[in-house]
PDB file of N, CA and C in Angstrom:
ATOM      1  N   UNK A   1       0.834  -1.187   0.000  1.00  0.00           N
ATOM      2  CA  UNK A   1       0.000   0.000   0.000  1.00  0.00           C
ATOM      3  C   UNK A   1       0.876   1.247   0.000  1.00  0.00           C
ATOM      4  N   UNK A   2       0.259   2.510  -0.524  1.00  0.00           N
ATOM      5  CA  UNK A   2       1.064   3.343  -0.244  1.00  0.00           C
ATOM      6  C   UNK A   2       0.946   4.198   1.092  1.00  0.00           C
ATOM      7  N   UNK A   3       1.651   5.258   1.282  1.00  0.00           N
ATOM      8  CA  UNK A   3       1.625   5.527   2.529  1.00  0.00           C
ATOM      9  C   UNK A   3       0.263   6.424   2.795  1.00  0.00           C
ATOM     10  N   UNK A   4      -0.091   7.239   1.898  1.00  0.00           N
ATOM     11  CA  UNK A   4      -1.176   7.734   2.159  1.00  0.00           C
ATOM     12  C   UNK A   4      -2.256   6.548   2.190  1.00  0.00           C
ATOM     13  N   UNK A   5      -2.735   5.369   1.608  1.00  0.00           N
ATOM     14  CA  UNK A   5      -3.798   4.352   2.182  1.00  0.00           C
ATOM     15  C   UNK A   5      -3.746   4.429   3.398  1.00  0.00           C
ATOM     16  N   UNK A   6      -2.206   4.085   3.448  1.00  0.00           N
ATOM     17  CA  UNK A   6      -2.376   3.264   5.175  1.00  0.00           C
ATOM     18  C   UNK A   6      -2.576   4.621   6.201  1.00  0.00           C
ATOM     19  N   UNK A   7      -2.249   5.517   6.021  1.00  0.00           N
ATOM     20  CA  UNK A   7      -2.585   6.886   6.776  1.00  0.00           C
ATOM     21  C   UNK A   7      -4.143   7.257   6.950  1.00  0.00           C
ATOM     22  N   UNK A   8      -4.730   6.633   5.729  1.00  0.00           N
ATOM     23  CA  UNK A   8      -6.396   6.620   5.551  1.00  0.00           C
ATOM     24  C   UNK A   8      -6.975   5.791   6.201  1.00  0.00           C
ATOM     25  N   UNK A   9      -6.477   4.712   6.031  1.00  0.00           N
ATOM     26  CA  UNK A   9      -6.728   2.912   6.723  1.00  0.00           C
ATOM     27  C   UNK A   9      -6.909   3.166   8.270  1.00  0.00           C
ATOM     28  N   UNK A  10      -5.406   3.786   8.675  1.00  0.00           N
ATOM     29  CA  UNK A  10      -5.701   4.141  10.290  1.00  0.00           C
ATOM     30  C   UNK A  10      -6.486   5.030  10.310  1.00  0.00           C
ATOM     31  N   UNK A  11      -7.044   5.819   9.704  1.00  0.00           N
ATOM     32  CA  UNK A  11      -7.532   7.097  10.130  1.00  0.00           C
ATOM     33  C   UNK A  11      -9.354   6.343  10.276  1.00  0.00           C
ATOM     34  N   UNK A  12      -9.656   6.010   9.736  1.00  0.00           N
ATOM     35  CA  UNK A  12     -10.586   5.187   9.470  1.00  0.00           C
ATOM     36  C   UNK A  12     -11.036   3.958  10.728  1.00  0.00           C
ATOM     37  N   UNK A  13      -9.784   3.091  10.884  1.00  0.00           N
ATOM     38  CA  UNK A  13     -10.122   2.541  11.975  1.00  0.00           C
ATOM     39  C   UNK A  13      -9.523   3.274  13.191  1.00  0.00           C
ATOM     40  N   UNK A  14      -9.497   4.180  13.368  1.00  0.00           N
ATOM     41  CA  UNK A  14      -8.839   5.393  14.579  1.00  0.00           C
ATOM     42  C   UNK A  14     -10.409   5.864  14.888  1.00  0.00           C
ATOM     43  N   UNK A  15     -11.360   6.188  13.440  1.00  0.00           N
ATOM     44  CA  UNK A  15     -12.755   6.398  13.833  1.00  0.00           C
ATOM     45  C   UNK A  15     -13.666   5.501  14.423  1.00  0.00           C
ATOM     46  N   UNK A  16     -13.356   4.406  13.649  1.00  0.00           N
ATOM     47  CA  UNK A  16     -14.065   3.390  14.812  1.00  0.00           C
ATOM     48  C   UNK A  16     -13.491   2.887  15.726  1.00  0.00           C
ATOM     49  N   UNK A  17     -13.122   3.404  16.639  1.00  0.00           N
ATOM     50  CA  UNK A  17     -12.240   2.804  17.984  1.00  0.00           C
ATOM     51  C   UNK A  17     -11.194   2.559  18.310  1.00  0.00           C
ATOM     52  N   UNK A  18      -9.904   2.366  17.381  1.00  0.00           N
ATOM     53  CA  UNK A  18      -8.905   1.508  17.622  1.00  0.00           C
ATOM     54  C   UNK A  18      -7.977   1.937  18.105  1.00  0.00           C
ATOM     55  N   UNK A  19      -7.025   1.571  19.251  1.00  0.00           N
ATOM     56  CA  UNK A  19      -6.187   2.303  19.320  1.00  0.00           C
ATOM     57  C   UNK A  19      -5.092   2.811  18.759  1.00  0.00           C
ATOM     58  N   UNK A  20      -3.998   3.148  19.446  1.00  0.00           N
ATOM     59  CA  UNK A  20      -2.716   3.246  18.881  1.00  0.00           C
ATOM     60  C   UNK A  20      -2.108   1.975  18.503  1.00  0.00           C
ATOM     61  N   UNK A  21      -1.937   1.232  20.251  1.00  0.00           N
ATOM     62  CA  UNK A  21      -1.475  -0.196  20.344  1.00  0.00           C
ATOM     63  C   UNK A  21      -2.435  -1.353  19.524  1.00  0.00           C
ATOM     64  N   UNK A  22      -3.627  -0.925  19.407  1.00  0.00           N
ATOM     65  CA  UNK A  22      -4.034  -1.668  18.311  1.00  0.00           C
ATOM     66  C   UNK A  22      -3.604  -1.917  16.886  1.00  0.00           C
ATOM     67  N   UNK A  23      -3.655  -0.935  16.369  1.00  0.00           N
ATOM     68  CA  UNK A  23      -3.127  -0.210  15.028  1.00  0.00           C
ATOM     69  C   UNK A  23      -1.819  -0.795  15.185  1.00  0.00           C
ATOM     70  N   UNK A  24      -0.939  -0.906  15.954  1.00  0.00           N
ATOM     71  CA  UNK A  24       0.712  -1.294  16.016  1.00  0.00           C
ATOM     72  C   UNK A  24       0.534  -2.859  16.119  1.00  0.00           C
ATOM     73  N   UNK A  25      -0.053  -3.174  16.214  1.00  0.00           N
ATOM     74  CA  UNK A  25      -0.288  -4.972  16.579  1.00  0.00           C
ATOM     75  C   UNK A  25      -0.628  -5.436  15.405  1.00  0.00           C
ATOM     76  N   UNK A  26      -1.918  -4.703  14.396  1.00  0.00           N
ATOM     77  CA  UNK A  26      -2.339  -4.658  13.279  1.00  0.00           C
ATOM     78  C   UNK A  26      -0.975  -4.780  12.320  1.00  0.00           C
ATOM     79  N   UNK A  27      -0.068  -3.744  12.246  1.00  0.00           N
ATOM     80  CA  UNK A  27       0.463  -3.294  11.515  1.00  0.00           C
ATOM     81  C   UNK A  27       1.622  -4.550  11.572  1.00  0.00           C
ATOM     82  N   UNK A  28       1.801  -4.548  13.212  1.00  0.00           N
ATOM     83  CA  UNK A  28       3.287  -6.220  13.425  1.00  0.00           C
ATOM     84  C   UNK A  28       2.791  -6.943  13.381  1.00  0.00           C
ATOM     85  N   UNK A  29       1.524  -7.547  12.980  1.00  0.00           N
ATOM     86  CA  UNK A  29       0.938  -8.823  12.602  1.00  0.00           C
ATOM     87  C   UNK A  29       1.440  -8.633  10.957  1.00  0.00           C
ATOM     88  N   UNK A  30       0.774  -7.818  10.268  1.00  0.00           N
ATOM     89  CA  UNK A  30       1.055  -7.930   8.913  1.00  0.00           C
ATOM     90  C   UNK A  30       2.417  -8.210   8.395  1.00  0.00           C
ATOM     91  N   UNK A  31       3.071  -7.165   9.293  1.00  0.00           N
ATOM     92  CA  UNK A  31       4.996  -7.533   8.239  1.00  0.00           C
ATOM     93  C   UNK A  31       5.289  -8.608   8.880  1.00  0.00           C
ATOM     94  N   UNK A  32       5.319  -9.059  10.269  1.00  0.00           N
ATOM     95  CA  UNK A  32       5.700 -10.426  10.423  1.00  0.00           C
ATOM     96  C   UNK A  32       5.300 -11.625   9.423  1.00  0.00           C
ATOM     97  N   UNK A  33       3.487 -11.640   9.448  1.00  0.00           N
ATOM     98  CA  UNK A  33       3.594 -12.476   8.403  1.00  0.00           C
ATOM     99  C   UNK A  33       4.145 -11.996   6.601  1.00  0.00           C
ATOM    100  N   UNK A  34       4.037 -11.217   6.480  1.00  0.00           N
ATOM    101  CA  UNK A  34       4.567 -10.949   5.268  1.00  0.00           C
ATOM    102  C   UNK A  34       5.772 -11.257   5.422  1.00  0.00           C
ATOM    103  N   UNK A  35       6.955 -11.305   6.354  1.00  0.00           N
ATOM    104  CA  UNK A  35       8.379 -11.566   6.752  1.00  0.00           C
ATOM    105  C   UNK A  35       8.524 -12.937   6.636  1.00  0.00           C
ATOM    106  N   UNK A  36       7.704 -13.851   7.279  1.00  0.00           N
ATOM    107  CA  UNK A  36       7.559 -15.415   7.737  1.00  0.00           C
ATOM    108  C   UNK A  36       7.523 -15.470   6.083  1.00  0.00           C
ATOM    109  N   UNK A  37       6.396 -15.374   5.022  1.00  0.00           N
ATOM    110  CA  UNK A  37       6.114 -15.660   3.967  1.00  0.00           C
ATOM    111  C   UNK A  37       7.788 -15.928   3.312  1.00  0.00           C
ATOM    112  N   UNK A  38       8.219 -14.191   3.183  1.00  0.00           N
ATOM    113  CA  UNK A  38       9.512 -14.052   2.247  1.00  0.00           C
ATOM    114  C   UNK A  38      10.279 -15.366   2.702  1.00  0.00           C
ATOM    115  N   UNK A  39      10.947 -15.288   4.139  1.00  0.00           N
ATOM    116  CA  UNK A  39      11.464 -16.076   4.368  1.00  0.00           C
ATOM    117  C   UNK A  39      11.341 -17.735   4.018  1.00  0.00           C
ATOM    118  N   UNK A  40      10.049 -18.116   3.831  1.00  0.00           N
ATOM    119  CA  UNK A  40       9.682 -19.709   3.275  1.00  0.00           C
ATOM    120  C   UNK A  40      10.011 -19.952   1.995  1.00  0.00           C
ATOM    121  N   UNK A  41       9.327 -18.402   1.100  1.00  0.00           N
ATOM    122  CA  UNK A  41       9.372 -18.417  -0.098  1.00  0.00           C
ATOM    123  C   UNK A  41      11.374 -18.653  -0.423  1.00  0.00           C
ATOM    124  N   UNK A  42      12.054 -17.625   0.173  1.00  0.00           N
ATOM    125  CA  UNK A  42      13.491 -17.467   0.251  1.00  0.00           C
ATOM    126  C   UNK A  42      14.514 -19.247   0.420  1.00  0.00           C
ATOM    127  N   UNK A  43      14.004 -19.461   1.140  1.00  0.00           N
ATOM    128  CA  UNK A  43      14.396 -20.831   2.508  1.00  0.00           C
ATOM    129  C   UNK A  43      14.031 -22.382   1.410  1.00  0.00           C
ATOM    130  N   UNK A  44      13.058 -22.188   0.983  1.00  0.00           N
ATOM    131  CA  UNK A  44      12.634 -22.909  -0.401  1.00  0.00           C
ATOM    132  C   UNK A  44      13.579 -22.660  -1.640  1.00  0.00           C
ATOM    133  N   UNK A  45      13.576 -21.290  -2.266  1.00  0.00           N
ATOM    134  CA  UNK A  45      14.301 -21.158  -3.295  1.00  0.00           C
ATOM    135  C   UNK A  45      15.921 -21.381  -2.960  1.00  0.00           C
ATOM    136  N   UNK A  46      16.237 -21.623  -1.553  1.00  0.00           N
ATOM    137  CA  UNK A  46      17.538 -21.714  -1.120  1.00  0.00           C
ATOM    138  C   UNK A  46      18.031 -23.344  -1.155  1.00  0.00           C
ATOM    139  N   UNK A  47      17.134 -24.099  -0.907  1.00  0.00           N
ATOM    140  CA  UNK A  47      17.099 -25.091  -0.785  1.00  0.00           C
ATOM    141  C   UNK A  47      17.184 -25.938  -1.963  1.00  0.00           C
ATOM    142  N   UNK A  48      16.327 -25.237  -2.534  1.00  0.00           N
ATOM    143  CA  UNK A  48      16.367 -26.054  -4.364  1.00  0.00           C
ATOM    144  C   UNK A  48      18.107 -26.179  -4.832  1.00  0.00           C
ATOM    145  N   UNK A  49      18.170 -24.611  -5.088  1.00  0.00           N
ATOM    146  CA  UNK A  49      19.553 -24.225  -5.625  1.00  0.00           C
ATOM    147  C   UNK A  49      20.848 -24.972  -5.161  1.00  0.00           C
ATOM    148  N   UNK A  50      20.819 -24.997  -3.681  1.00  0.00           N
ATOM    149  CA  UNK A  50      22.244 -25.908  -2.859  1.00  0.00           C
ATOM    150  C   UNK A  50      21.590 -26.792  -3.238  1.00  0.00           C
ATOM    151  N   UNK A  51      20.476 -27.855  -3.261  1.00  0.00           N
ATOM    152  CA  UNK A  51      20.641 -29.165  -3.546  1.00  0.00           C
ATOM    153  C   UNK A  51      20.937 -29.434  -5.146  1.00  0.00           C
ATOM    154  N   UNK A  52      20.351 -28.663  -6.267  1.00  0.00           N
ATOM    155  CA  UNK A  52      21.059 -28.205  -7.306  1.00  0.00           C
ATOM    156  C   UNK A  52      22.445 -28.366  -7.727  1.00  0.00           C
ATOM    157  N   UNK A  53      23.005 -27.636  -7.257  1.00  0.00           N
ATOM    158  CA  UNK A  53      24.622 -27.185  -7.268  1.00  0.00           C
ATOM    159  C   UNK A  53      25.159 -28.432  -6.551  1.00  0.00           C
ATOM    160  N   UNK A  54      24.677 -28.976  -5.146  1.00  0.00           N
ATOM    161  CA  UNK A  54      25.866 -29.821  -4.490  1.00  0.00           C
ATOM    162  C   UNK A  54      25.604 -31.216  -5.392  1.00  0.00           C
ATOM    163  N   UNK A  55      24.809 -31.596  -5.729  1.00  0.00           N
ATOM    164  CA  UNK A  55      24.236 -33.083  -6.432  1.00  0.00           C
ATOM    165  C   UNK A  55      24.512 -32.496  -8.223  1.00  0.00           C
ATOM    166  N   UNK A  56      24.722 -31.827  -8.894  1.00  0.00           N
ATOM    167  CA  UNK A  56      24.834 -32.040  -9.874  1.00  0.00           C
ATOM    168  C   UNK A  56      25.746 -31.040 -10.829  1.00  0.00           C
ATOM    169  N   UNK A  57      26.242 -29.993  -9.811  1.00  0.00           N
ATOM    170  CA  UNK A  57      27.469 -29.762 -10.280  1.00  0.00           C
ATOM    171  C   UNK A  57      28.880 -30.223  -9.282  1.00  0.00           C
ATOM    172  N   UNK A  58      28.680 -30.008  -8.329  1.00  0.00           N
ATOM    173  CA  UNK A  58      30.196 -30.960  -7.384  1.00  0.00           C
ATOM    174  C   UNK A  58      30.113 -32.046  -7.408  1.00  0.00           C
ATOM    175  N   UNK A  59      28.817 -32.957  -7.630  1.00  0.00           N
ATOM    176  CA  UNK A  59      28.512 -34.187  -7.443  1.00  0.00           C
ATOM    177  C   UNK A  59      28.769 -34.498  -6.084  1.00  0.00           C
ATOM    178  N   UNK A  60      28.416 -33.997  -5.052  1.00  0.00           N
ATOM    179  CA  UNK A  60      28.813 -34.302  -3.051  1.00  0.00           C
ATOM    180  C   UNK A  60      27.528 -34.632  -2.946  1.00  0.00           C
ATOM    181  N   UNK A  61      27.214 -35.499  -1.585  1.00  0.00           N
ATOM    182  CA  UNK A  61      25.961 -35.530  -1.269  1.00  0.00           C
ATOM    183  C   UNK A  61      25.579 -33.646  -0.489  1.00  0.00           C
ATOM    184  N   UNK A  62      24.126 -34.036  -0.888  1.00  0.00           N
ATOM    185  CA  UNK A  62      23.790 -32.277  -0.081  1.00  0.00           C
ATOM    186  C   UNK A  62      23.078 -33.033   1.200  1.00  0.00           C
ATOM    187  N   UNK A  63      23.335 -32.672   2.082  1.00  0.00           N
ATOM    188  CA  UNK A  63      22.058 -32.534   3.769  1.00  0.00           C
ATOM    189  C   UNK A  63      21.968 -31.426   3.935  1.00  0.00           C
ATOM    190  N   UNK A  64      20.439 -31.632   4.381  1.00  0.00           N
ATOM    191  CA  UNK A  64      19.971 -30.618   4.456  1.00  0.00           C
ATOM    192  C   UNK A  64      19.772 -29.930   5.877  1.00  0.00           C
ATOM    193  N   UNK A  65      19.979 -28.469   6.612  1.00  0.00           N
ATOM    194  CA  UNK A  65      20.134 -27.818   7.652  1.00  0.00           C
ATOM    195  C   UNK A  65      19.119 -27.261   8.040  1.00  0.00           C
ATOM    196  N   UNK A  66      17.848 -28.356   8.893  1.00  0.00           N
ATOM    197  CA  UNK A  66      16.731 -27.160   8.978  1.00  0.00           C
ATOM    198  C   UNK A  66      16.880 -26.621  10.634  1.00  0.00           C
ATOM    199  N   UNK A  67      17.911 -26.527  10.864  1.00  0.00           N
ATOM    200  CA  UNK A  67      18.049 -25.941  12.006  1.00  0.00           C
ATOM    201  C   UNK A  67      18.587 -23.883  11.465  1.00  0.00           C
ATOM    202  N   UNK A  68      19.173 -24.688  10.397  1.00  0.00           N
ATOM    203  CA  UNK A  68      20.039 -22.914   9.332  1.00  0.00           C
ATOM    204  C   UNK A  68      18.498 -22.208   8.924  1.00  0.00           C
ATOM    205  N   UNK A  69      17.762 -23.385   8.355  1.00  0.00           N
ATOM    206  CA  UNK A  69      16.962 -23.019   7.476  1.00  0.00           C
ATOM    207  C   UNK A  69      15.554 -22.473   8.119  1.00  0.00           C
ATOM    208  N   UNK A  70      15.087 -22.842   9.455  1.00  0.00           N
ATOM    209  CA  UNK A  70      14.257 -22.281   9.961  1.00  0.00           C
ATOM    210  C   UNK A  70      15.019 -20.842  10.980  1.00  0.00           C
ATOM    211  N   UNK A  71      15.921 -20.933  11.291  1.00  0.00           N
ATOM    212  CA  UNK A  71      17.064 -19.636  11.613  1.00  0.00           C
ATOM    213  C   UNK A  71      16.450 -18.497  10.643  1.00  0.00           C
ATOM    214  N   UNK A  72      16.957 -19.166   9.650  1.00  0.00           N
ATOM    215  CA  UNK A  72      16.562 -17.937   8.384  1.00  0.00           C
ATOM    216  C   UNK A  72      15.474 -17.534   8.342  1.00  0.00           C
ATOM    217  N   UNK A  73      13.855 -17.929   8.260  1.00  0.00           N
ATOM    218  CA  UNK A  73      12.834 -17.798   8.176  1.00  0.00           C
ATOM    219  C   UNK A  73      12.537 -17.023   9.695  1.00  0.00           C
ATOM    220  N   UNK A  74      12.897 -17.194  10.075  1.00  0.00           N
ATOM    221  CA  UNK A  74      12.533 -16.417  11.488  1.00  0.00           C
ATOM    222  C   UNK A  74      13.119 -15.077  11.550  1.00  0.00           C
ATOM    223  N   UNK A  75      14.546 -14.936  11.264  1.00  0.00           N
ATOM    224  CA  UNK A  75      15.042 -13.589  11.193  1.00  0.00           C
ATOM    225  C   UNK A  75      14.295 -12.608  10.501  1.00  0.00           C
ATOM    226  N   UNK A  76      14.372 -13.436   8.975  1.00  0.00           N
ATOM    227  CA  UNK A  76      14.010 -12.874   7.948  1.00  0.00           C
ATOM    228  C   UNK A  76      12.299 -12.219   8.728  1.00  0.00           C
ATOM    229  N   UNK A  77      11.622 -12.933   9.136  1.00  0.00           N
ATOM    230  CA  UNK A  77      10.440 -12.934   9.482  1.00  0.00           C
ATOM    231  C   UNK A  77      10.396 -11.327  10.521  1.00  0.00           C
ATOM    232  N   UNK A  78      11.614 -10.863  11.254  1.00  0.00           N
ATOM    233  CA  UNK A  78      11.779 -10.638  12.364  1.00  0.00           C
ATOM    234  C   UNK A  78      12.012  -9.244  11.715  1.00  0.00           C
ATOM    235  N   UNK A  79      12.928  -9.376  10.738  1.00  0.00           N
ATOM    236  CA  UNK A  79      13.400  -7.893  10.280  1.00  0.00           C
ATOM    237  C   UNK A  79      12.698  -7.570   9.322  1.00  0.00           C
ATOM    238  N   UNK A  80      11.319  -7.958   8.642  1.00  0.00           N
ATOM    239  CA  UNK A  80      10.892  -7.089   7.717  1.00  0.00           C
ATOM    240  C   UNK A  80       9.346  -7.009   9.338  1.00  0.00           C
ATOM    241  N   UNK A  81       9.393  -7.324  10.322  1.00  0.00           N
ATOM    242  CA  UNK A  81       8.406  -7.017  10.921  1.00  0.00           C
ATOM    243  C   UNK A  81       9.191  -5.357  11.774  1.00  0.00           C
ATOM    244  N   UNK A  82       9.996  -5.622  11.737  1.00  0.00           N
ATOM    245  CA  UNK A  82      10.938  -4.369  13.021  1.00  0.00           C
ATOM    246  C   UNK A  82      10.947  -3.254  11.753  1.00  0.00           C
ATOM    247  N   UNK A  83      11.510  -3.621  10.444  1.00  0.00           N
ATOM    248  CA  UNK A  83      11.793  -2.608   9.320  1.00  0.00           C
ATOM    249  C   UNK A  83       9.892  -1.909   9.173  1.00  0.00           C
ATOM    250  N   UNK A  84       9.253  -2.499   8.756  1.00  0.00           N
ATOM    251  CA  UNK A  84       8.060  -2.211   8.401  1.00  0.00           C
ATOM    252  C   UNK A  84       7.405  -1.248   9.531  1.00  0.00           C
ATOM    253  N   UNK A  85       7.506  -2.063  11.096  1.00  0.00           N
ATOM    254  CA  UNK A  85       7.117  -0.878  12.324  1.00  0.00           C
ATOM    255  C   UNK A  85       7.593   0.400  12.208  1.00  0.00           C
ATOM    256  N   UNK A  86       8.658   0.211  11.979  1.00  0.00           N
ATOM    257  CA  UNK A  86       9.285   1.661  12.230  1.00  0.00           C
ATOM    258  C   UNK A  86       8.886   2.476  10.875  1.00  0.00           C
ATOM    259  N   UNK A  87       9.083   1.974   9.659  1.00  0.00           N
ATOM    260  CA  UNK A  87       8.299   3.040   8.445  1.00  0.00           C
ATOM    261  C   UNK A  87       7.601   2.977   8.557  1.00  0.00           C
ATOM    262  N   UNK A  88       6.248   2.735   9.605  1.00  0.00           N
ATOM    263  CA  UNK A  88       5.112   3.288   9.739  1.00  0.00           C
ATOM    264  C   UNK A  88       4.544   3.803  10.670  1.00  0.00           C
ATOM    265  N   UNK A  89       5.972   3.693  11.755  1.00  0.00           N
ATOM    266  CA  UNK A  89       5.191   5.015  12.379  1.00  0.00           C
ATOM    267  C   UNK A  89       4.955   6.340  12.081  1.00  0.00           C
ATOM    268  N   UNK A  90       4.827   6.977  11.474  1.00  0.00           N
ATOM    269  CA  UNK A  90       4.308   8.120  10.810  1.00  0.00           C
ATOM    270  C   UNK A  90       2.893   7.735  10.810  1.00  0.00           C
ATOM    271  N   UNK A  91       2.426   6.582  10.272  1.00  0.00           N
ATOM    272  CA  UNK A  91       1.176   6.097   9.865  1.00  0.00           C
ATOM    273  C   UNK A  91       0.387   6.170  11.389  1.00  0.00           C
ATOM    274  N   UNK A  92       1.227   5.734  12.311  1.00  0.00           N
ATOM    275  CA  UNK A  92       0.377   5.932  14.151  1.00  0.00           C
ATOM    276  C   UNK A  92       0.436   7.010  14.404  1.00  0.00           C
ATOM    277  N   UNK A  93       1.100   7.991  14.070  1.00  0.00           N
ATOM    278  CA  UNK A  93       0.874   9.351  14.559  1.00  0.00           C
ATOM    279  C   UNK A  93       0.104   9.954  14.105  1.00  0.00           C
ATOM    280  N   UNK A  94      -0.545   9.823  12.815  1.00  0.00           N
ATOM    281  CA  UNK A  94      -1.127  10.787  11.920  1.00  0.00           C
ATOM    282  C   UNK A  94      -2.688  11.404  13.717  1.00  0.00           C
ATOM    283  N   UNK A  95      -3.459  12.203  12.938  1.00  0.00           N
ATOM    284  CA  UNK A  95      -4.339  12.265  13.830  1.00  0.00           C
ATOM    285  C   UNK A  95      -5.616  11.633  12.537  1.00  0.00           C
ATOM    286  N   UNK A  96      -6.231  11.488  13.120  1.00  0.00           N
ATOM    287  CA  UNK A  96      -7.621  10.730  12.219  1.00  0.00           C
ATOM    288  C   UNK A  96      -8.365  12.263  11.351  1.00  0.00           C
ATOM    289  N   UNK A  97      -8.822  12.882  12.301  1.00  0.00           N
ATOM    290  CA  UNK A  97      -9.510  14.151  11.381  1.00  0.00           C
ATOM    291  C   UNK A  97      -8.758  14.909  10.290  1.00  0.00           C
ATOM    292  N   UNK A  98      -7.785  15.111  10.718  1.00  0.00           N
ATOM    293  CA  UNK A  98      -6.733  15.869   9.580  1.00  0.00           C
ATOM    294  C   UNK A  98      -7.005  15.286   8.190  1.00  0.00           C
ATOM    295  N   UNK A  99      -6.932  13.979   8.462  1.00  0.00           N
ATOM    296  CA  UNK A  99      -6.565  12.839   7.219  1.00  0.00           C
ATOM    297  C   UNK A  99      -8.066  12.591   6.476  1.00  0.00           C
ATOM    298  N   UNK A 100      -9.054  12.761   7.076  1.00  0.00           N
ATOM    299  CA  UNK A 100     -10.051  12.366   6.690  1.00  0.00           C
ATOM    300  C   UNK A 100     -10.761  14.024   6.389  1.00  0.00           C
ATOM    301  N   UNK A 101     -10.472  15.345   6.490  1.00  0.00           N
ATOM    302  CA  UNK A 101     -10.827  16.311   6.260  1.00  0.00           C
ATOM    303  C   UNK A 101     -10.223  16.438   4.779  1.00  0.00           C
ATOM    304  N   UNK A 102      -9.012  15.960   4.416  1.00  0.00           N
ATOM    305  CA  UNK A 102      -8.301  16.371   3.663  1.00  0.00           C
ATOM    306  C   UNK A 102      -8.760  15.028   2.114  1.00  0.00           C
ATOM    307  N   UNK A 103      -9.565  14.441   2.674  1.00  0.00           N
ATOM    308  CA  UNK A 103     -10.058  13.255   1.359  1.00  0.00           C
ATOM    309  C   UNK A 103     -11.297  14.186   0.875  1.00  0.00           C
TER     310      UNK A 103
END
């Protein structure tokens, strides 16, 4: 979304009730899972490729690390939820009337 939606989005549910800490729970629910996603999607395409490369260009056996590989999915999961909070706080501060006077 762009930033003005989501400035509308809160402003909107700011009118019907919600809080701040709501709106922030809202917002770290979404990039986490959007984070968890990348990371599977990532953790998958990682997985193909090394088993790829170790079995049919080195010819080595590949094993596989899902101790690395769920590591990854979690970080990954972790830092587009922390990256995403913070570019939107602007979006928790807005005030609701401003935003909705100005549509």
């Amino acid at each position: 979304m762009t930033r003005f939606q989501r400035v509308y989005e809160a402003a909107i549910f700011r009118t019907l009730g919600a809080t701040t800490r709501k709106l922030a729970g809202m917002l770290a629910f979404e990039y986490g899972l959007l984070g968890v996603l990348a990371g599977l999607i990532a953790a998958a395409g990682a997985s193909v490729l090394a088993w790829s490369l170790s079995r049919k260009l080195l010819n080595i056996p590949w094993v596989a690390a899902p101790g690395t590989t769920l590591a990854g999915v979690v970080l990954t999961g972790l830092l587009v939820l922390v990256v995403g909070v913070v570019a939107s706080l602007e979006v928790l501060r807005q005030k609701p009337l401003s935003t909705l006077r100005s549509e």
